[in-house]
PDB file of N, CA and C in Angstrom:
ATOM      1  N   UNK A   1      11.098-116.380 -11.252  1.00  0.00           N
ATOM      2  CA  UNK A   1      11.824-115.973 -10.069  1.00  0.00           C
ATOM      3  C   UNK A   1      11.294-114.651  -9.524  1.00  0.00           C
ATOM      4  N   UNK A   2      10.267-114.198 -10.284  1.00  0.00           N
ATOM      5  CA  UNK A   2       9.875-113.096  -9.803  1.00  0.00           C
ATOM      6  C   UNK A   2       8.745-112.895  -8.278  1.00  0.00           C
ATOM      7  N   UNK A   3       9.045-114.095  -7.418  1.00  0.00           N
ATOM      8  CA  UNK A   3       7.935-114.023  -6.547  1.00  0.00           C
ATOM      9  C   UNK A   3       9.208-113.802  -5.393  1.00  0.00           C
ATOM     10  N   UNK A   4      10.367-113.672  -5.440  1.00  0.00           N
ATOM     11  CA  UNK A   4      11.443-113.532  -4.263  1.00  0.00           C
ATOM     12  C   UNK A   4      12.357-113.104  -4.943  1.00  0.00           C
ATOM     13  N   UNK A   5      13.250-112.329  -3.887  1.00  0.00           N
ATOM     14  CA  UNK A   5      14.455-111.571  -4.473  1.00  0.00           C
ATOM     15  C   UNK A   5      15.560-112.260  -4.162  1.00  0.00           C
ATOM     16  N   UNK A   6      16.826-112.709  -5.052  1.00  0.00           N
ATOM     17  CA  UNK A   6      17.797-113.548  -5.233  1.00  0.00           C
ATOM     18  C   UNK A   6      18.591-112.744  -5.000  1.00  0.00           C
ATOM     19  N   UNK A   7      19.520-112.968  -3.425  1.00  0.00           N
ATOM     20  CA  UNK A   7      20.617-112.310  -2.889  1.00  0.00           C
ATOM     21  C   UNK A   7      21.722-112.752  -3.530  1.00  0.00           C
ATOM     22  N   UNK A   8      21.979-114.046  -4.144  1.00  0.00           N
ATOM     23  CA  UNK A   8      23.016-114.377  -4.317  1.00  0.00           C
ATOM     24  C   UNK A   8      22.978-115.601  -5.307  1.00  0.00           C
ATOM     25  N   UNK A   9      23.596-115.568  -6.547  1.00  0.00           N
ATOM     26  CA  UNK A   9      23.819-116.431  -7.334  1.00  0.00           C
ATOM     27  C   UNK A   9      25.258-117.455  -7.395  1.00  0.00           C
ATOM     28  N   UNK A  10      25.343-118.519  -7.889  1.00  0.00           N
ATOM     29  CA  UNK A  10      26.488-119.596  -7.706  1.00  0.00           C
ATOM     30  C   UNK A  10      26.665-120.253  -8.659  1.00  0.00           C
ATOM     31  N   UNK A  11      27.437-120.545  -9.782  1.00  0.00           N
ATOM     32  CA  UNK A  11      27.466-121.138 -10.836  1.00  0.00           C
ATOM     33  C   UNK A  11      27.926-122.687 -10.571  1.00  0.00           C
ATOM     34  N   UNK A  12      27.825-123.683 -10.611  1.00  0.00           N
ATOM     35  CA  UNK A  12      28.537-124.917  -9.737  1.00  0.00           C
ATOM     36  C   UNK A  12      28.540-125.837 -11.281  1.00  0.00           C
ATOM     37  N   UNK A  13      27.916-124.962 -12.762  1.00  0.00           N
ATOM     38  CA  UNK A  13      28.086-126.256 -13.547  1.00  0.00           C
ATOM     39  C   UNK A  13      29.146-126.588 -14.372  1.00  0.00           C
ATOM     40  N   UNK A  14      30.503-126.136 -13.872  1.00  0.00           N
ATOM     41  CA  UNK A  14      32.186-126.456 -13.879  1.00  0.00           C
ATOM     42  C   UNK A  14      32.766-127.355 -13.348  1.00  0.00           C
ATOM     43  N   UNK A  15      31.535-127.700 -12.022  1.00  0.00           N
ATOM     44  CA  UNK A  15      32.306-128.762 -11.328  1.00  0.00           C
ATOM     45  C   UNK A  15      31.381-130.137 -11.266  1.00  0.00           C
ATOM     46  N   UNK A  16      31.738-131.531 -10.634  1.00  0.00           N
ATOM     47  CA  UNK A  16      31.101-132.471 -10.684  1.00  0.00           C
ATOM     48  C   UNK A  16      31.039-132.919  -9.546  1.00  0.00           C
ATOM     49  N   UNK A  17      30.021-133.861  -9.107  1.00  0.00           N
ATOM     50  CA  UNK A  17      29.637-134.244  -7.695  1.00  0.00           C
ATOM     51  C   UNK A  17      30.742-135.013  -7.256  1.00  0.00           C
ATOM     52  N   UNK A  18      31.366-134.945  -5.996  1.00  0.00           N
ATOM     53  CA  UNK A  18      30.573-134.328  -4.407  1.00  0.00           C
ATOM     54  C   UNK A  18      30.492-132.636  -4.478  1.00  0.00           C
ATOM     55  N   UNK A  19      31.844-132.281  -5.348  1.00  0.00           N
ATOM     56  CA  UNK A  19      32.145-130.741  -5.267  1.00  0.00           C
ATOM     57  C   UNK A  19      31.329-129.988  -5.110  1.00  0.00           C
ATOM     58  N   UNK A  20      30.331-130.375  -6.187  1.00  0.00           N
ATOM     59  CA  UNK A  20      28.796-129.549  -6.435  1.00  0.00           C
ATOM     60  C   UNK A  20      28.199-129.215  -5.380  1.00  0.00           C
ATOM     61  N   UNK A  21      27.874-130.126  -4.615  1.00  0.00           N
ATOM     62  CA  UNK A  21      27.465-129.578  -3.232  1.00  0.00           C
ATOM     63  C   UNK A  21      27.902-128.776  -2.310  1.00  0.00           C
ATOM     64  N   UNK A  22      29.220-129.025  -2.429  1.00  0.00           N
ATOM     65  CA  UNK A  22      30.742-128.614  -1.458  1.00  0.00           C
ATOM     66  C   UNK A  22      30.424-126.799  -1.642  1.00  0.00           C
ATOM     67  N   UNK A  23      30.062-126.466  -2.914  1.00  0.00           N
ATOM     68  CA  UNK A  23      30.589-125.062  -3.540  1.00  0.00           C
ATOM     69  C   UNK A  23      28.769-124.317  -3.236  1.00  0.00           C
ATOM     70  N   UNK A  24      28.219-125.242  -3.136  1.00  0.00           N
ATOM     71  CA  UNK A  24      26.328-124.661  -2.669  1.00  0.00           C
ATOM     72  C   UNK A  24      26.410-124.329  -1.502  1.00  0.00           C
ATOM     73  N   UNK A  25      27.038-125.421  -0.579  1.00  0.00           N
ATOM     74  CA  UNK A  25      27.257-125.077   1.241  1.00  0.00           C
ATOM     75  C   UNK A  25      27.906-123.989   1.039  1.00  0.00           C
ATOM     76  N   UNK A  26      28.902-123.986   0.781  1.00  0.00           N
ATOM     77  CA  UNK A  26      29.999-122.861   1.225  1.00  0.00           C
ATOM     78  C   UNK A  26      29.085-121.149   0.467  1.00  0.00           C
ATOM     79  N   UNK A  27      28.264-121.309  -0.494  1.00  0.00           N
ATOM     80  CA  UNK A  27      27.586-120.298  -0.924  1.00  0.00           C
ATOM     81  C   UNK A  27      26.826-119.929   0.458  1.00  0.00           C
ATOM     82  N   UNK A  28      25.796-120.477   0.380  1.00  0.00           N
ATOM     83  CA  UNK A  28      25.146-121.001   1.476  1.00  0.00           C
ATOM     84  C   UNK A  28      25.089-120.124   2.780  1.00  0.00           C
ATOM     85  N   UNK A  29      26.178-120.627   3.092  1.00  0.00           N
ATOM     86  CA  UNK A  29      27.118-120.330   4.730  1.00  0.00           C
ATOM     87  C   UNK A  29      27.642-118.732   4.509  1.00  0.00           C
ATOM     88  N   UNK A  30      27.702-118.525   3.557  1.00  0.00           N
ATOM     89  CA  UNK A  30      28.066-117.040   3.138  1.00  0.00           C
ATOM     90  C   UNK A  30      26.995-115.433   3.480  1.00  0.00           C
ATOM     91  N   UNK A  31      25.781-116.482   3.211  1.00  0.00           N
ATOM     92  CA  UNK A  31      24.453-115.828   3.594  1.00  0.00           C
ATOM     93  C   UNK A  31      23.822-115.946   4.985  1.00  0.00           C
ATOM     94  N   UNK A  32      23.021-114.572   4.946  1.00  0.00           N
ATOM     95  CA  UNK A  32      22.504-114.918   6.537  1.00  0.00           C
ATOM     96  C   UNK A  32      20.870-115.269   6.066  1.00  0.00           C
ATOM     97  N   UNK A  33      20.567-115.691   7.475  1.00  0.00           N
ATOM     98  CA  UNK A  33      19.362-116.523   7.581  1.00  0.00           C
ATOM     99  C   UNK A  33      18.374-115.612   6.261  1.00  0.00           C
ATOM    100  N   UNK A  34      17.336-116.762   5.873  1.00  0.00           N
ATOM    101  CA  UNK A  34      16.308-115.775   5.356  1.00  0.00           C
ATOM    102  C   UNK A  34      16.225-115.487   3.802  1.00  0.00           C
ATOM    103  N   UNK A  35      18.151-115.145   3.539  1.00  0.00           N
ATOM    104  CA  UNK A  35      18.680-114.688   2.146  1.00  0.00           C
ATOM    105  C   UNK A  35      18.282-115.483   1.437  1.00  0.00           C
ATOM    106  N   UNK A  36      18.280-115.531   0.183  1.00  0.00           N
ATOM    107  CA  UNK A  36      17.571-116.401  -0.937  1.00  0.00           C
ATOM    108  C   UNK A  36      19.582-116.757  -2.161  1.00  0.00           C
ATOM    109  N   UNK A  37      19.051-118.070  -2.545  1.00  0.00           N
ATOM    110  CA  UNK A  37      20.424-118.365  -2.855  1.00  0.00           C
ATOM    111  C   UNK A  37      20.081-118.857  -4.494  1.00  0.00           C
ATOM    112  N   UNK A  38      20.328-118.407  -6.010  1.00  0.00           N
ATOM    113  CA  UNK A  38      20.214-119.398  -6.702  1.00  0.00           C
ATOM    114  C   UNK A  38      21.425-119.602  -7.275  1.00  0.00           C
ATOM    115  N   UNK A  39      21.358-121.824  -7.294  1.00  0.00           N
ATOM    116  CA  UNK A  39      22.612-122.417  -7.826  1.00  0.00           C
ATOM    117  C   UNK A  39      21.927-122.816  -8.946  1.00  0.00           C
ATOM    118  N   UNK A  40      22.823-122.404 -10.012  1.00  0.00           N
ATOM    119  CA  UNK A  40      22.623-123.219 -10.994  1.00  0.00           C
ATOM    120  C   UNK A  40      24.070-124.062 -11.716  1.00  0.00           C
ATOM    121  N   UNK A  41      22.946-125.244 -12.161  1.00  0.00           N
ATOM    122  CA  UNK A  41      23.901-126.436 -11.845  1.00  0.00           C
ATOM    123  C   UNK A  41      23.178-127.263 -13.367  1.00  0.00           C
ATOM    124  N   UNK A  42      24.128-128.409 -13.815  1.00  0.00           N
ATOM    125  CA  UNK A  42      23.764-129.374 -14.932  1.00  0.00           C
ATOM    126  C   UNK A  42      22.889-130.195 -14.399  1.00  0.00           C
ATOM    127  N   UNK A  43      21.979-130.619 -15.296  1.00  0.00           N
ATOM    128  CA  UNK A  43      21.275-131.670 -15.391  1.00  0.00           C
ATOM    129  C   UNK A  43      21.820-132.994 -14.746  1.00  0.00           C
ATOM    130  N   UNK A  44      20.810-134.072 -14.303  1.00  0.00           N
ATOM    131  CA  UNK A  44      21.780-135.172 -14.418  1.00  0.00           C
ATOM    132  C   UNK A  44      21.821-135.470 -13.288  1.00  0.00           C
ATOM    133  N   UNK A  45      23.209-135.895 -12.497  1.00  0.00           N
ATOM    134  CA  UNK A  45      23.624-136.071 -11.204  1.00  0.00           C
ATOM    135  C   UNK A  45      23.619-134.709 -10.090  1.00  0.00           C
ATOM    136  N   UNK A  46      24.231-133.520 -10.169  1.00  0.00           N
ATOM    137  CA  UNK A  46      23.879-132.479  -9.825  1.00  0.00           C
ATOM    138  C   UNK A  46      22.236-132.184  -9.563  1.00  0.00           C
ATOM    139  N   UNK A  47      21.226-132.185 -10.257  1.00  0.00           N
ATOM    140  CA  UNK A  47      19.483-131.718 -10.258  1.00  0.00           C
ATOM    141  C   UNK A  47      19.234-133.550  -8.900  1.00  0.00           C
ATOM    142  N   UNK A  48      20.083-134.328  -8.953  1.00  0.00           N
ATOM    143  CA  UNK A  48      19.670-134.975  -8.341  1.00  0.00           C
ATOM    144  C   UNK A  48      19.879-135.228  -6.757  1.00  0.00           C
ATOM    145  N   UNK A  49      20.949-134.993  -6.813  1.00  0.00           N
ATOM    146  CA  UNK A  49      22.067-134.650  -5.282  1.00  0.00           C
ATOM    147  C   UNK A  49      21.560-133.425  -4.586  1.00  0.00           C
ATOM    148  N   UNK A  50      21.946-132.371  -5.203  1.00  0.00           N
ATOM    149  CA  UNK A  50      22.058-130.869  -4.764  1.00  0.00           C
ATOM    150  C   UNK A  50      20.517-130.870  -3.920  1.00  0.00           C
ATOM    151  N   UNK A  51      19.234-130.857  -4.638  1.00  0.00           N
ATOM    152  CA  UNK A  51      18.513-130.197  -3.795  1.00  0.00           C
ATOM    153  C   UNK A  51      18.124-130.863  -2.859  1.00  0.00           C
ATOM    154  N   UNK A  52      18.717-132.324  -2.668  1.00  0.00           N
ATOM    155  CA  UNK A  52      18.218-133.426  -1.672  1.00  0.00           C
ATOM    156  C   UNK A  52      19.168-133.393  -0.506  1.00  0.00           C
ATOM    157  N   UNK A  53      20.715-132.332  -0.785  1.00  0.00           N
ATOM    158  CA  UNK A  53      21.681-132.051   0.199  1.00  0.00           C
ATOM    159  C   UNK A  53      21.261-131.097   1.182  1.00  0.00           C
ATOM    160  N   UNK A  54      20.384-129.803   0.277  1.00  0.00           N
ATOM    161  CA  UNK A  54      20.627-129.143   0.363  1.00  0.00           C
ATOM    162  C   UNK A  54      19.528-128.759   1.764  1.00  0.00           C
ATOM    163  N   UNK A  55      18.389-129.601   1.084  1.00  0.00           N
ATOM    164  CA  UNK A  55      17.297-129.598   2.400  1.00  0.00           C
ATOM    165  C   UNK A  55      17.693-130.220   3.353  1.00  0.00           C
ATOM    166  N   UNK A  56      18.683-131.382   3.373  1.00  0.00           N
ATOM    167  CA  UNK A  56      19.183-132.366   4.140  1.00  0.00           C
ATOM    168  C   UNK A  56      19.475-131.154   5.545  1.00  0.00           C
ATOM    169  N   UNK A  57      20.220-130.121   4.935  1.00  0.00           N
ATOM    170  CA  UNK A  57      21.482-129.095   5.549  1.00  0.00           C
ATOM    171  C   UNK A  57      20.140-128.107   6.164  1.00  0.00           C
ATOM    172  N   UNK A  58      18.697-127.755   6.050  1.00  0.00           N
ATOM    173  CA  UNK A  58      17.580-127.550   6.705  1.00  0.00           C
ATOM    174  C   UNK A  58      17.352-126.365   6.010  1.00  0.00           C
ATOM    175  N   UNK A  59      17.652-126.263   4.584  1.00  0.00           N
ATOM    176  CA  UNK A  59      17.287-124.860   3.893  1.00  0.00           C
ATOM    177  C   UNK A  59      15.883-125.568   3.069  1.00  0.00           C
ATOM    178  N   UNK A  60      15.369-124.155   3.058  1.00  0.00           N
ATOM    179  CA  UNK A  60      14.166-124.517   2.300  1.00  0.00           C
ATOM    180  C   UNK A  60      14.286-123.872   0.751  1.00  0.00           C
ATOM    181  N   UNK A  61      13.820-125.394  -0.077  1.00  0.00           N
ATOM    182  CA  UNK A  61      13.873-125.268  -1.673  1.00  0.00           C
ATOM    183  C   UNK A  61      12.853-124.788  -2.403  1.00  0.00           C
ATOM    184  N   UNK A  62      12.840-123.280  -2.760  1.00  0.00           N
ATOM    185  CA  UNK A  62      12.109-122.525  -3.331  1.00  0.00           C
ATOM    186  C   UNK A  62      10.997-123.105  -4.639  1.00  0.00           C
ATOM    187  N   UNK A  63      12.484-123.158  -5.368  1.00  0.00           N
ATOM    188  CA  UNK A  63      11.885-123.639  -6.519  1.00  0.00           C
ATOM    189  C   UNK A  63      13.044-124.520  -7.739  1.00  0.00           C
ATOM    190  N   UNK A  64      12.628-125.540  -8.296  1.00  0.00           N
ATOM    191  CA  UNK A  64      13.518-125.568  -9.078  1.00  0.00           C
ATOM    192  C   UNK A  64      13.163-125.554 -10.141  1.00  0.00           C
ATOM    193  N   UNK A  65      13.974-124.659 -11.275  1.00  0.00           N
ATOM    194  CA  UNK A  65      13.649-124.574 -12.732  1.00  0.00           C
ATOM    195  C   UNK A  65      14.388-124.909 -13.778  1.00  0.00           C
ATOM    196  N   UNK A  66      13.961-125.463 -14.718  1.00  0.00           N
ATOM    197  CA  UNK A  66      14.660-126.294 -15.926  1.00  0.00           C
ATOM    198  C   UNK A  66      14.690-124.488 -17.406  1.00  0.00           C
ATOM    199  N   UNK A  67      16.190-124.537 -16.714  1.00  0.00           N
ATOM    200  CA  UNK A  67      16.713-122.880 -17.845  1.00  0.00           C
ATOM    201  C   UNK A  67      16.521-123.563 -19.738  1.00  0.00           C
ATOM    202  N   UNK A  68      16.227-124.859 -19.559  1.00  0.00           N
ATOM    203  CA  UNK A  68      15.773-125.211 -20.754  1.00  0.00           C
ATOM    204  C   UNK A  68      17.275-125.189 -21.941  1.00  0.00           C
ATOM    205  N   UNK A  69      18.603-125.473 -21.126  1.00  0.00           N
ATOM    206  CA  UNK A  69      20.059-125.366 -22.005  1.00  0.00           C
ATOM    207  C   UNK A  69      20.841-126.637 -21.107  1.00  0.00           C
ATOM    208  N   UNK A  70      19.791-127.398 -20.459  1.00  0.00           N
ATOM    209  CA  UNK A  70      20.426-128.539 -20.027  1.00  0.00           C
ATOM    210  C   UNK A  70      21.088-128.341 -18.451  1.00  0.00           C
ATOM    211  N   UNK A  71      20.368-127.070 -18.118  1.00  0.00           N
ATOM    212  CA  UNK A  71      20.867-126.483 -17.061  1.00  0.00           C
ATOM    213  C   UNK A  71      19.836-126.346 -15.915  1.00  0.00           C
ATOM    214  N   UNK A  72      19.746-126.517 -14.940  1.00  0.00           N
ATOM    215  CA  UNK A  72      18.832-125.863 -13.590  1.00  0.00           C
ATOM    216  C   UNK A  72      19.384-124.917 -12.842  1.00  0.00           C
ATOM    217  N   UNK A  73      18.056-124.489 -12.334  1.00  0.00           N
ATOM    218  CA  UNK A  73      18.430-122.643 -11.206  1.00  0.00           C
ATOM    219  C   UNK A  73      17.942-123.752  -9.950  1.00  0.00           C
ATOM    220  N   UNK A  74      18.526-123.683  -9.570  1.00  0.00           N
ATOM    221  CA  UNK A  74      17.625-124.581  -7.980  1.00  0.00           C
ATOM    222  C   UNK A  74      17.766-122.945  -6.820  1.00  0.00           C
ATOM    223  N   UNK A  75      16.186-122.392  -6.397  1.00  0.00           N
ATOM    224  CA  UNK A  75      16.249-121.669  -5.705  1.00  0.00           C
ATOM    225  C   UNK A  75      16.039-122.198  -4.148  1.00  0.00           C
ATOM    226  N   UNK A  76      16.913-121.109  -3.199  1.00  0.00           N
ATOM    227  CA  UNK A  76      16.803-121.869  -2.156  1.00  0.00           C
ATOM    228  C   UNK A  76      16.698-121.148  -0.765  1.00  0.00           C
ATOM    229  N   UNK A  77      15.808-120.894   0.175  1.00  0.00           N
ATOM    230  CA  UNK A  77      16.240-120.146   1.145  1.00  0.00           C
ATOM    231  C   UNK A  77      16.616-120.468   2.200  1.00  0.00           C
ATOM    232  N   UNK A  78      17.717-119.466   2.911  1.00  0.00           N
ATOM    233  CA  UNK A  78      18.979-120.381   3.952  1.00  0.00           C
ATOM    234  C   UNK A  78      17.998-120.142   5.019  1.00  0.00           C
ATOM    235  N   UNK A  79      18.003-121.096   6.134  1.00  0.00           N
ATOM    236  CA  UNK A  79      17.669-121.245   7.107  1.00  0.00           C
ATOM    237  C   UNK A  79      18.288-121.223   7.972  1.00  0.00           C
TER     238      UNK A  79
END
């Protein structure tokens, strides 16, 4: 993560899909253009939804990384 600076972090792996997404937007929308966002989220249904919503919504997906505890950082910048 060291090639961009992370304005804002979001923990979403408490909740389960649709929510998951629900709680990334609303992160998201919190930030202004540009800001850099990381969600991290469970494996699974979440790593599969989220970053395919998330570009859907016209943000661009940095990077996504496997925290290696069954968990992903999906980085993202708001557009």
């Amino acid at each position: 993560m060291a090639d961009y600076a992370v304005d804002q972090t979001v923990d979403i792996t408490d909740v389960v899909c649709p929510v998951t997404f629900v709680k990334a937007k609303v992160a998201l929308e919190e930030l202004d253009a540009g800001q850099i966002l990381s969600i991290r989220m469970n494996d699974g249904e979440p790593v599969q939804n989220v970053p395919r919503s998330v570009k859907e919504e016209g943000h661009k997906i940095l990077k996504l990384l496997d925290n290696g505890d069954g968990t992903w950082s999906l980085i993202v910048r708001k557009e």
